[in-house]
Protein backbone atom coordinates (compact mmCIF):
# COMPACT_ATOMS: atom_id res chain seq x y z
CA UNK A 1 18.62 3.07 -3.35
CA UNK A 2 18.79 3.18 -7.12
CA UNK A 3 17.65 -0.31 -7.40
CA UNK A 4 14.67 0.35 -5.96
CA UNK A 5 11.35 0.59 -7.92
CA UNK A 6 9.41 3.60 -8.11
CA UNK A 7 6.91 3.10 -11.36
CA UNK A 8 5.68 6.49 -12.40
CA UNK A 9 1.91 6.03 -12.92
CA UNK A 10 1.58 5.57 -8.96
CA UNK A 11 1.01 7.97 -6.02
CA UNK A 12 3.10 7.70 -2.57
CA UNK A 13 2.95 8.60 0.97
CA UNK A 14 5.71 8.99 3.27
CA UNK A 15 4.54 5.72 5.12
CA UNK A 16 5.66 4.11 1.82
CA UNK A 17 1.87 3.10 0.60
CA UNK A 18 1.68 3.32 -3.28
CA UNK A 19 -1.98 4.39 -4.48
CA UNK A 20 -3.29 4.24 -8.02
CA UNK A 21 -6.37 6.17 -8.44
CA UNK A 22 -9.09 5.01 -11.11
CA UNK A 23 -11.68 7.35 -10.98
CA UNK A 24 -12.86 7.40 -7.37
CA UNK A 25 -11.45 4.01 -6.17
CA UNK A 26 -7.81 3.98 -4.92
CA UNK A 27 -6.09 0.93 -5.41
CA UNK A 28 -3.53 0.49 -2.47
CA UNK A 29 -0.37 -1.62 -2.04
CA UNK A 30 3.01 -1.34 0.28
CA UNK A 31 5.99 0.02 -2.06
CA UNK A 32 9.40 -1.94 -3.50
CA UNK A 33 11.38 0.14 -1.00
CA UNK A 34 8.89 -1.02 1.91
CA UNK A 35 8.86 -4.47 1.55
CA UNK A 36 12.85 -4.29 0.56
CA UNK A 37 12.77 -3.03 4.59
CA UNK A 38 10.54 -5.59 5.63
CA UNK A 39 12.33 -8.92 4.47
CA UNK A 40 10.10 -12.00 3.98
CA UNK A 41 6.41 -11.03 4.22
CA UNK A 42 4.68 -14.28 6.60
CA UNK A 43 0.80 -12.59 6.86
CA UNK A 44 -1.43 -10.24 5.77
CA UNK A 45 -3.86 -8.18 7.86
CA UNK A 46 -6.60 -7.55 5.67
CA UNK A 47 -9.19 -5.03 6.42
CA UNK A 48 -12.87 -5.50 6.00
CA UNK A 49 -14.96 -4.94 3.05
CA UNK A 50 -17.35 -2.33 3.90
CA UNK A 51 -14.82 -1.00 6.71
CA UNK A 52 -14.72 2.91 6.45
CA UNK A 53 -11.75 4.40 6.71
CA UNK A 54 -9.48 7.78 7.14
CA UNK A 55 -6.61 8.97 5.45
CA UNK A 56 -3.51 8.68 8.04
CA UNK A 57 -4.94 5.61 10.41
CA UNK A 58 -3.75 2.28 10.42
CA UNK A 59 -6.35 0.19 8.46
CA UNK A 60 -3.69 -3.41 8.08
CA UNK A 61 -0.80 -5.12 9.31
CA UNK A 62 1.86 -6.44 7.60
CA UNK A 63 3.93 -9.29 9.52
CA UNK A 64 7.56 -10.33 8.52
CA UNK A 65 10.29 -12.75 9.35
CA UNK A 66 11.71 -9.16 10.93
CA UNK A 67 8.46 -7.26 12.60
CA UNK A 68 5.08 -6.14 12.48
CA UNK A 69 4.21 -3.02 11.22
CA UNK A 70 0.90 -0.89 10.00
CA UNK A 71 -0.27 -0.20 7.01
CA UNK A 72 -1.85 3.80 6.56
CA UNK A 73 -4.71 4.61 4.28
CA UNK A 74 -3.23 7.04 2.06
CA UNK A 75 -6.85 8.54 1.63
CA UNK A 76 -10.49 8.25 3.13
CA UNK A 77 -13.28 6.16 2.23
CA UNK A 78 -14.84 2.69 2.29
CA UNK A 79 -12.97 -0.80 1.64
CA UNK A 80 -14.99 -1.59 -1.20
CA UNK A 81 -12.12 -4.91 -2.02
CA UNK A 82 -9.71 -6.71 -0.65
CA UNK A 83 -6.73 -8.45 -2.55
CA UNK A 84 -7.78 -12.09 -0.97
CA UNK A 85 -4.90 -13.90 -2.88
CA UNK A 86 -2.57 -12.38 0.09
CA UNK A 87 -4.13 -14.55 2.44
CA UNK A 88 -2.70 -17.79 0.56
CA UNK A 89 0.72 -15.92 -0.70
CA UNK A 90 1.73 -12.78 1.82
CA UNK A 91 4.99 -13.29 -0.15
CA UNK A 92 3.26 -11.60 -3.17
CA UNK A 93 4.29 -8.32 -0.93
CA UNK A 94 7.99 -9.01 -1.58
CA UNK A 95 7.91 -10.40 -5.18
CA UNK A 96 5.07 -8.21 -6.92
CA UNK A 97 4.18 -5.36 -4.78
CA UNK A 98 2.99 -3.01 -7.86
CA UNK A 99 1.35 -6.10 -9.36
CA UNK A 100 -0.38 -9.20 -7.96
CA UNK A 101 1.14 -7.56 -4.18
CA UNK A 102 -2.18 -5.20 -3.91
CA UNK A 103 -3.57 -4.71 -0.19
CA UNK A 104 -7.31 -3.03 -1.09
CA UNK A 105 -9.05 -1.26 -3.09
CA UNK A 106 -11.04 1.78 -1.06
CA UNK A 107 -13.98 3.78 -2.77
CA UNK A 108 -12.66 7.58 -2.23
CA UNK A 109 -15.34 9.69 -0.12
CA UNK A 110 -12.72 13.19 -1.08
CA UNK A 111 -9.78 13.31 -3.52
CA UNK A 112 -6.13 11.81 -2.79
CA UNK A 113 -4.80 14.87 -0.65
CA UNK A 114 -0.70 15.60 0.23
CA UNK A 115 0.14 12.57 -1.85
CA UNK A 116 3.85 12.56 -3.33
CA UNK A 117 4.77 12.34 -6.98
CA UNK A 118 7.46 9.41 -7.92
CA UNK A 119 10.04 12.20 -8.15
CA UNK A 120 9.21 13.12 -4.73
CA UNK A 121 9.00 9.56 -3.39
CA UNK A 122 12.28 9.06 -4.75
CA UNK A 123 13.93 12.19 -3.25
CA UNK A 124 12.24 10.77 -0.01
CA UNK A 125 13.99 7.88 0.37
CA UNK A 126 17.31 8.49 -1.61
């Protein structure tokens, strides 16, 4: 999927999360290639501010005109914000998912561990 965006400041998982870490906040959001997948974006699952969280569990769901699926936090911590613009707009998923499409931010309680490099996300899905 050459058309696909894959900016190369970000982070991936296989789950097709995109993390940008500032320090020791991650800043998460669902990928191009994700909500390409998804179709039209209806709702947003937020979690809770002040939720704690672990890398690999489902923390959000994301509903489309298609399914519902989970979102996975990419690394452990506590929700320290939540994009609430997403509650209004859920389409922000499909038409700025790098940008104004953020999920949450999470305060990092270890480092970003077994997350892929753009080259790798791209190998991942093709």
């Amino acid at each position: 999927m050459s058309d696909v965006s894959v900016p190369s400041n970000l982070q991936y998982t296989k789950d097709h999360e995109w993390v940008q870490v500032t320090g020791s906040v991650a800043r998460i959001g669902i990928t191009d290639f994700a909500q390409d997948a998804l179709g039209d974006i209806v709702f947003v699952q937020l979690p809770d501010v002040g939720s704690v969280v672990s890398a690999n569990d489902s923390f959000s769901e994301i509903e489309s005109t298609k399914s519902v699926n989970d979102v996975y936090a990419p690394v452990s911590g506590t929700v320290s914000a939540v994009n609430e613009g997403l509650s209004d707009e859920p389409e922000l998923l499909n038409t700025d998912p790098y940008g104004r499409g953020w999920i949450c931010e999470i305060e990092m309680s270890g480092g970003p561990d077994g997350l892929l490099s753009p080259g790798e996300y791209q190998a991942l899905i093709g």
